[in-house]
N, C-alpha and C. Protein backbone atom coordinates (compact mmCIF):
# COMPACT_ATOMS: atom_id res chain seq x y z
N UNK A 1 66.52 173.31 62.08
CA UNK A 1 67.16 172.14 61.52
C UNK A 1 68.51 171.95 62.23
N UNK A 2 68.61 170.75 62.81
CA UNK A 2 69.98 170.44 63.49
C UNK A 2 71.09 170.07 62.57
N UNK A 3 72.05 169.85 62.46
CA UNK A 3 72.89 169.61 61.02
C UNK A 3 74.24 168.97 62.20
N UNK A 4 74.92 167.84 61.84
CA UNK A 4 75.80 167.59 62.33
C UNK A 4 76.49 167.54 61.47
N UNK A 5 78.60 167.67 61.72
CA UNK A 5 79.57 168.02 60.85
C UNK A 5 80.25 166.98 61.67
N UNK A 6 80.78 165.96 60.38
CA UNK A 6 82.01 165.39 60.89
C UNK A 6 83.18 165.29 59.95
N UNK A 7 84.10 165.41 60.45
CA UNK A 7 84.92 165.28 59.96
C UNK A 7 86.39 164.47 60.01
N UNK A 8 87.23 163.82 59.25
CA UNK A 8 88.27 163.41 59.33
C UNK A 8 87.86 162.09 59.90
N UNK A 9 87.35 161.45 58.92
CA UNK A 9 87.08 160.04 59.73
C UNK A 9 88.13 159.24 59.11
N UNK A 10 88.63 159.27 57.78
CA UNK A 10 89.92 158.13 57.40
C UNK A 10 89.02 157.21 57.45
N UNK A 11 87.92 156.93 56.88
CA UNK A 11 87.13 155.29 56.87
C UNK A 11 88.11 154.82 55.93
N UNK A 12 88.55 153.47 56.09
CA UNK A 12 89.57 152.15 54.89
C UNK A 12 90.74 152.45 55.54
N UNK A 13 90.99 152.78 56.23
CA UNK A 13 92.91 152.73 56.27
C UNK A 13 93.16 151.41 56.75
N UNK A 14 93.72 151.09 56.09
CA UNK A 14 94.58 149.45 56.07
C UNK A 14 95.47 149.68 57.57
N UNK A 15 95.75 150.50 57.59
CA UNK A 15 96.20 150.51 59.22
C UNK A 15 95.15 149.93 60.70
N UNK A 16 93.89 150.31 60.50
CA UNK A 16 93.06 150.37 60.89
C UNK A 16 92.94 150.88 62.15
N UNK A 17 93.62 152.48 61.76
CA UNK A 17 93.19 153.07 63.10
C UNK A 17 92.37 154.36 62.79
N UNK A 18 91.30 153.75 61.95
CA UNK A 18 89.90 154.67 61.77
C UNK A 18 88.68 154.32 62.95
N UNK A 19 88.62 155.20 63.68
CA UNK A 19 88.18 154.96 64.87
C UNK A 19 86.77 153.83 64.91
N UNK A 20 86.27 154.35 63.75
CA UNK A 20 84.54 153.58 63.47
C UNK A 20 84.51 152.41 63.36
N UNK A 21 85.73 151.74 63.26
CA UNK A 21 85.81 150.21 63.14
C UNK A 21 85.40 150.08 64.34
N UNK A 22 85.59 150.99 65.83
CA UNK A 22 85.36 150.50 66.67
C UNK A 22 84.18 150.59 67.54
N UNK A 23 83.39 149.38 67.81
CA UNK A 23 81.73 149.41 68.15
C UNK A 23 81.42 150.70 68.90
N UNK A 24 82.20 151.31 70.13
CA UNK A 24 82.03 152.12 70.64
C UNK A 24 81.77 153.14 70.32
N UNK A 25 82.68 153.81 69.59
CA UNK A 25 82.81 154.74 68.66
C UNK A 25 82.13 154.92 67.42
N UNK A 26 81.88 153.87 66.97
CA UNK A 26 80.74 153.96 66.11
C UNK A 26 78.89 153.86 66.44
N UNK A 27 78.97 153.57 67.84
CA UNK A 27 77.77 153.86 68.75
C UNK A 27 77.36 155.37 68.64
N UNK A 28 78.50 156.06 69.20
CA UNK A 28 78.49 157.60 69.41
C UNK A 28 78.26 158.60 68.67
N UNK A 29 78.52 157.98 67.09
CA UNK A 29 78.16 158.97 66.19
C UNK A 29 76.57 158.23 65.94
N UNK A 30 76.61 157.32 65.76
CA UNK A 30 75.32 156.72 65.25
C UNK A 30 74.09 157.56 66.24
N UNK A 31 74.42 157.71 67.63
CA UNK A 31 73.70 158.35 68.37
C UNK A 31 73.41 159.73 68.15
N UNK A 32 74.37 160.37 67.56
CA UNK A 32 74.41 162.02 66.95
C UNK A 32 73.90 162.10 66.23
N UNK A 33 73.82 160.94 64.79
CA UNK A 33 73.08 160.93 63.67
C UNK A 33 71.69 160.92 64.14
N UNK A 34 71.17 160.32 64.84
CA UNK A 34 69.66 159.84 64.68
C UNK A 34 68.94 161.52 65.41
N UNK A 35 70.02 162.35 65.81
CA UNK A 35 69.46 163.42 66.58
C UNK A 35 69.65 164.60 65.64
N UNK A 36 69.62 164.55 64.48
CA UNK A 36 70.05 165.05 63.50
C UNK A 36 69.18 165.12 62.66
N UNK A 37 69.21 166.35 61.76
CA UNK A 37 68.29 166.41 60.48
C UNK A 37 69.43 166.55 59.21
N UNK A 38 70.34 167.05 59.58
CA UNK A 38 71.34 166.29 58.32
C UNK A 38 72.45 166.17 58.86
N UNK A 39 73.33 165.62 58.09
CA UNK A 39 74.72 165.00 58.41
C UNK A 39 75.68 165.59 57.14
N UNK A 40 76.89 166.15 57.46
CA UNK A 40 77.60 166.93 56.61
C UNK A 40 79.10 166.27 56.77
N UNK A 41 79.02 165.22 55.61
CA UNK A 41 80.83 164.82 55.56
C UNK A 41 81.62 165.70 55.37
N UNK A 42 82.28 165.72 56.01
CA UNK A 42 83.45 167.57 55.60
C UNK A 42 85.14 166.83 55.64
N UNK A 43 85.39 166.59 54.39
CA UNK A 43 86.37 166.25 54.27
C UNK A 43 86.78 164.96 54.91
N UNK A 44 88.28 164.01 54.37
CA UNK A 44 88.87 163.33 54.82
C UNK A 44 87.84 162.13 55.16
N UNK A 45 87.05 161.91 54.82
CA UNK A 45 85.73 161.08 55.05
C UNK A 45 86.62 159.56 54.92
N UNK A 46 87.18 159.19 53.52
CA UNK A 46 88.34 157.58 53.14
C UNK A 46 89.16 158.63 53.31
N UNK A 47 89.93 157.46 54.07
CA UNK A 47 91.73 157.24 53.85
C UNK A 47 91.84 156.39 52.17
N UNK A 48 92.43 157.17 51.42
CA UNK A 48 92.73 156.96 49.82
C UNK A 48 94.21 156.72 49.64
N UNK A 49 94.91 157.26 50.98
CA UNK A 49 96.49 157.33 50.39
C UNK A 49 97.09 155.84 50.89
N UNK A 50 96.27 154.60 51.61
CA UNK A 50 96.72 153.43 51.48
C UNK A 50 96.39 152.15 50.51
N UNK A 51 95.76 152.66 49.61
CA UNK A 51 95.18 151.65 48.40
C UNK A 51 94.55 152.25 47.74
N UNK A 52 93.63 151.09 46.65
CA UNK A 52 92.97 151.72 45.65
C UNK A 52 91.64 152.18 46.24
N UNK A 53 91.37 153.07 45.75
CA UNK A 53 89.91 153.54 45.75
C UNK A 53 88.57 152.69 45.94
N UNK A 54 88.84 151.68 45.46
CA UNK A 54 87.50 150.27 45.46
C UNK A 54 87.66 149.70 47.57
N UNK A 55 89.01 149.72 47.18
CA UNK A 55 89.24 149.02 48.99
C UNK A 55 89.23 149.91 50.05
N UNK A 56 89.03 151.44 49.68
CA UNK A 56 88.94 152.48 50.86
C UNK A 56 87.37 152.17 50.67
N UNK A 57 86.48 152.67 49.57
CA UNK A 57 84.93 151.99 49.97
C UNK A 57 84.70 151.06 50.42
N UNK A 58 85.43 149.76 50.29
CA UNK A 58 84.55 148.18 50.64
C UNK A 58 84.90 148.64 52.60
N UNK A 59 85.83 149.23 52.36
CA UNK A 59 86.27 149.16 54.01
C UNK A 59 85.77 149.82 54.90
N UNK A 60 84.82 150.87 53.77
CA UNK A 60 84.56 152.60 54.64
C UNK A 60 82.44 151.80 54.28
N UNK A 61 82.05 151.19 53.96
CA UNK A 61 80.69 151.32 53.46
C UNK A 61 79.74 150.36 54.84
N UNK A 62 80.47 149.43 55.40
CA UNK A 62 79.52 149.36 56.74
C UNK A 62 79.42 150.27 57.55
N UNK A 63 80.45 152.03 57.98
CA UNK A 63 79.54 152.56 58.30
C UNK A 63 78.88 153.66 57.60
N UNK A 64 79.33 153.88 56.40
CA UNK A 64 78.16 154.74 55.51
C UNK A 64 76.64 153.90 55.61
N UNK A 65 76.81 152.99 55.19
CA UNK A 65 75.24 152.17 55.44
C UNK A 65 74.66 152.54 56.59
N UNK A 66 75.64 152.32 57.92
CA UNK A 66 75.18 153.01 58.88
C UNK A 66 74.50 154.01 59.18
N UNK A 67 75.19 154.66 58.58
CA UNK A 67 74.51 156.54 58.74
C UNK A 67 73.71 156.84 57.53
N UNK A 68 73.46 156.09 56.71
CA UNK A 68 72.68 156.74 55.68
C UNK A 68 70.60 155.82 56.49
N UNK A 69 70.06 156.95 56.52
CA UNK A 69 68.98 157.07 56.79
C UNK A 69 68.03 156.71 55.83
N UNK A 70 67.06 156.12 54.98
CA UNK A 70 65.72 156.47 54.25
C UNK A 70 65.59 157.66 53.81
N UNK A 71 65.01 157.77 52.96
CA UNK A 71 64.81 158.98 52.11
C UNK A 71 65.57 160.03 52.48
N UNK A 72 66.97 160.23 53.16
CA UNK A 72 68.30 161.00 53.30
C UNK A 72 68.24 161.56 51.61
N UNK A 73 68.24 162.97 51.69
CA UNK A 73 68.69 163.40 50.15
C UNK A 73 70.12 163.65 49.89
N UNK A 74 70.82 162.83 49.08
CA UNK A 74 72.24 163.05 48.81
C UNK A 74 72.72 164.10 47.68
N UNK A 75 73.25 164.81 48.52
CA UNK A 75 73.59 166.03 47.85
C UNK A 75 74.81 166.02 47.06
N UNK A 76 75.90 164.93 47.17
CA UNK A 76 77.00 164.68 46.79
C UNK A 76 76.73 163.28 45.27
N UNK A 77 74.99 162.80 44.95
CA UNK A 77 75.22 161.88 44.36
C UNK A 77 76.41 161.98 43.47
N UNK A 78 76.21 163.26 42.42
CA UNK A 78 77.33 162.92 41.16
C UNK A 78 78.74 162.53 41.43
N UNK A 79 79.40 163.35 42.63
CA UNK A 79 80.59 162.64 43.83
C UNK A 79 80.71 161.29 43.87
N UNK A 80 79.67 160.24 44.20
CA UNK A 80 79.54 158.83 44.05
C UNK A 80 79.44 158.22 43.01
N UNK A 81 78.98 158.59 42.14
CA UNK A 81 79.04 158.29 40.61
C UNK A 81 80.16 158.29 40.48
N UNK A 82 80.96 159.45 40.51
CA UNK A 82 82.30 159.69 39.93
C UNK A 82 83.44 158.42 40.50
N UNK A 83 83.19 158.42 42.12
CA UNK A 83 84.06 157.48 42.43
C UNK A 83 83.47 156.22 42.22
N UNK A 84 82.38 155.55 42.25
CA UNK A 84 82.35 154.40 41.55
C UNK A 84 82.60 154.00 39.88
N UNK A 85 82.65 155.44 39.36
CA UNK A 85 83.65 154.84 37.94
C UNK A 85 84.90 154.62 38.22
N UNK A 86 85.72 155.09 39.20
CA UNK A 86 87.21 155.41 39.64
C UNK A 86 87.46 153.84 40.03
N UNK A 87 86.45 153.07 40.64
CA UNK A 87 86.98 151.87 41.58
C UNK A 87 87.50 150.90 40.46
């Protein structure tokens, strides 16, 4: 099983120097993902310390959509639960 780790992506920073905004860069992982049998967010995934919680997701979820695969088992659901009560 191949497992890729990423980390420190800052998806939402109102700054917008989270790299994945940018096509390129978001090519490159997308390319890692598909060579992959799982994908392991490890921390720092949103930037949270420039707004609310609702606007680090709306900002961070074109590329989660991205990387989330079909029948991908999410191991973090209750994590998402939690922060969509938070938004």
């Amino acid at each position: 099983m191949r497992t890729l780790v990423v980390s420190d992506l800052h998806l939402g920073a109102r700054t917008g120097v989270d790299l994945l905004r940018r096509p390129a860069a978001r090519a490159a992982l997308l390319e890692r993902v598909d060579g992959a049998d799982r994908l392991v967010l490890l921390g720092d995934t949103l930037e949270l310390r420039h707004g609310p919680v609702r606007e680090a997701l709306a900002a961070a979820r074109p590329v989660l959509e991205a990387v989330d695969r079909p029948g991908a088992k999410r191991v973090d659901d209750d994590v998402g639960a939690a922060l969509r009560g938070a938004a």
